[in-house]
Protein backbone atom coordinates (compact mmCIF):
# COMPACT_ATOMS: atom_id res chain seq x y z
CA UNK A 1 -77.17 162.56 -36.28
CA UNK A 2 -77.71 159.04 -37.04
CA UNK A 3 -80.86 156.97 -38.67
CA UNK A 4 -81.98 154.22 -35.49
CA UNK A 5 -85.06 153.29 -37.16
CA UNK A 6 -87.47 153.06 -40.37
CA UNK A 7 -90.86 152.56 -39.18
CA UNK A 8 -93.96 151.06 -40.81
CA UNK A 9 -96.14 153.61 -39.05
CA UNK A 10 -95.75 156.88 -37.40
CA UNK A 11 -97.32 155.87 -34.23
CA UNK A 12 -94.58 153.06 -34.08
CA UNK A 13 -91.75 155.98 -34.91
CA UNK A 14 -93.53 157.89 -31.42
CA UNK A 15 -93.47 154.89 -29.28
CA UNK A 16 -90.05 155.17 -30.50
CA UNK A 17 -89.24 158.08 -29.80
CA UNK A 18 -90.67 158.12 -26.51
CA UNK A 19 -89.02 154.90 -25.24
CA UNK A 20 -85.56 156.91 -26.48
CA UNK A 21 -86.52 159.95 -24.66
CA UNK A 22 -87.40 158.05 -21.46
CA UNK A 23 -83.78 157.05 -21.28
CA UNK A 24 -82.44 160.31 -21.77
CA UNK A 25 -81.71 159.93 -25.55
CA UNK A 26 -82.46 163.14 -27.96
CA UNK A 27 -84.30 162.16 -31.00
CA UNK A 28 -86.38 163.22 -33.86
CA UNK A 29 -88.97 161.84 -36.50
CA UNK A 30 -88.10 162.66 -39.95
CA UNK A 31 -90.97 162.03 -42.70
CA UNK A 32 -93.51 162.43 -40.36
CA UNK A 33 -96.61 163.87 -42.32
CA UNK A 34 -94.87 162.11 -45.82
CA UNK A 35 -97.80 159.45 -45.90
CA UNK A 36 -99.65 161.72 -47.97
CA UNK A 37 -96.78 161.63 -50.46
CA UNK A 38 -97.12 158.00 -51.01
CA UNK A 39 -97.65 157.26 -54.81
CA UNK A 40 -95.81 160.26 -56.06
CA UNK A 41 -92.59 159.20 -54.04
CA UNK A 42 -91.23 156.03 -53.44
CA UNK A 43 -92.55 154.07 -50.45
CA UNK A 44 -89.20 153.77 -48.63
CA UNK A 45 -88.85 157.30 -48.54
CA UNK A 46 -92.20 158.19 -47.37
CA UNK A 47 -92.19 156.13 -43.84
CA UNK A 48 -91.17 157.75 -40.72
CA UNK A 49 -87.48 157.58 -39.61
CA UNK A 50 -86.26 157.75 -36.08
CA UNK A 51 -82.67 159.98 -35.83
CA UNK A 52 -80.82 160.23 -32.53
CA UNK A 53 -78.74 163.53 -32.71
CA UNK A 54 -76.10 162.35 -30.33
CA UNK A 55 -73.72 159.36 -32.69
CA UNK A 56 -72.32 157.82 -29.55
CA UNK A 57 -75.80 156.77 -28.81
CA UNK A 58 -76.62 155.06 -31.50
CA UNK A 59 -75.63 151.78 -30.47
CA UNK A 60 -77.27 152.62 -27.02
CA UNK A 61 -80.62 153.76 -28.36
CA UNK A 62 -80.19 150.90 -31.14
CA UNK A 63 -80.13 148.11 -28.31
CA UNK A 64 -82.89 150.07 -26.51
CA UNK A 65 -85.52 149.31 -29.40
CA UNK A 66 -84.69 146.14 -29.78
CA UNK A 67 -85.56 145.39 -26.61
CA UNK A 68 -89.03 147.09 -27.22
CA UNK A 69 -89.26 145.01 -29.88
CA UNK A 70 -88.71 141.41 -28.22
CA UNK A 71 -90.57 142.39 -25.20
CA UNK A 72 -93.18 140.04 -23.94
CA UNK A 73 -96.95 140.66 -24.48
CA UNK A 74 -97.84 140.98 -20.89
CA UNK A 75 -101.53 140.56 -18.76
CA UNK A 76 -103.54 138.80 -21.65
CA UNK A 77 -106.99 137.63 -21.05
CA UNK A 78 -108.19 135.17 -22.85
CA UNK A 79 -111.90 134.77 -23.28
CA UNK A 80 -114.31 132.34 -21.71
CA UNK A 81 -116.34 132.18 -25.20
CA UNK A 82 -114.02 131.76 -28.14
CA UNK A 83 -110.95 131.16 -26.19
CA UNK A 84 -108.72 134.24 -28.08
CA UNK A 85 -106.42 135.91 -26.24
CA UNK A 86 -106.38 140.00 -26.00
CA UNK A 87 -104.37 142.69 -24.26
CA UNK A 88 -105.11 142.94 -20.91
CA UNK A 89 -106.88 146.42 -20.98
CA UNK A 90 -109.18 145.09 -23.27
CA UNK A 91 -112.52 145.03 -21.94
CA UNK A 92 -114.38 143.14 -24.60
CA UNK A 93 -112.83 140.09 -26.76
CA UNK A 94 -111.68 141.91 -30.09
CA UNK A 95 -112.89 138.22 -31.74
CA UNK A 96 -116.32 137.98 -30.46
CA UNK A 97 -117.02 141.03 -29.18
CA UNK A 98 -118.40 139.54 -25.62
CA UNK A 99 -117.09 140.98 -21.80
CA UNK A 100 -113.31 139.69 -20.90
CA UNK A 101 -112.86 138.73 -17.24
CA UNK A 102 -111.47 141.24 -14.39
């Protein structure tokens, strides 16, 4: 088994995970319910890790996430109001609150 990723979240460890799985690649989350640790262990070791269990597919699952991670934003609105830009299953404009354009 081999350490892909140290998340800052576990909902970013299961997007993870799920992206992996999608392409075939085993995982596991390790330190998933350590939040409640933090203060009585160091913050490194509290955050969610990502662990393939194959090694050869490290570098595979590796390249994978960065890819996740430099993908575009895609099918923003922006809003007629304040002009911010928000995901595009956003119904409202997360600035002002007001109705975002079909």
């Amino acid at each position: 088994m081999k350490r892909v990723l140290i998340a800052p979240t576990l909902l970013d460890a299961q997007l993870a995970v799920d992206t992996l799985s999608s392409l075939g690649i085993v995982t596991h989350i390790f330190n998933a319910n350590a939040a409640g640790a933090l203060g009585e262990v160091p913050f490194m070791q509290a955050q969610p890790e990502v662990w393939v269990d194959d090694d050869t597919q490290d570098g595979h699952a590796r390249e994978a996430l960065a890819g996740l991670r430099n993908a575009p934003v895609r099918n923003e609105k922006t809003c007629p109001h304040c002009g911010e830009s928000s995901p595009g299953n956003f119904l409202s404009c997360w600035q002002c609150g007001r109705a975002l354009p079909d």
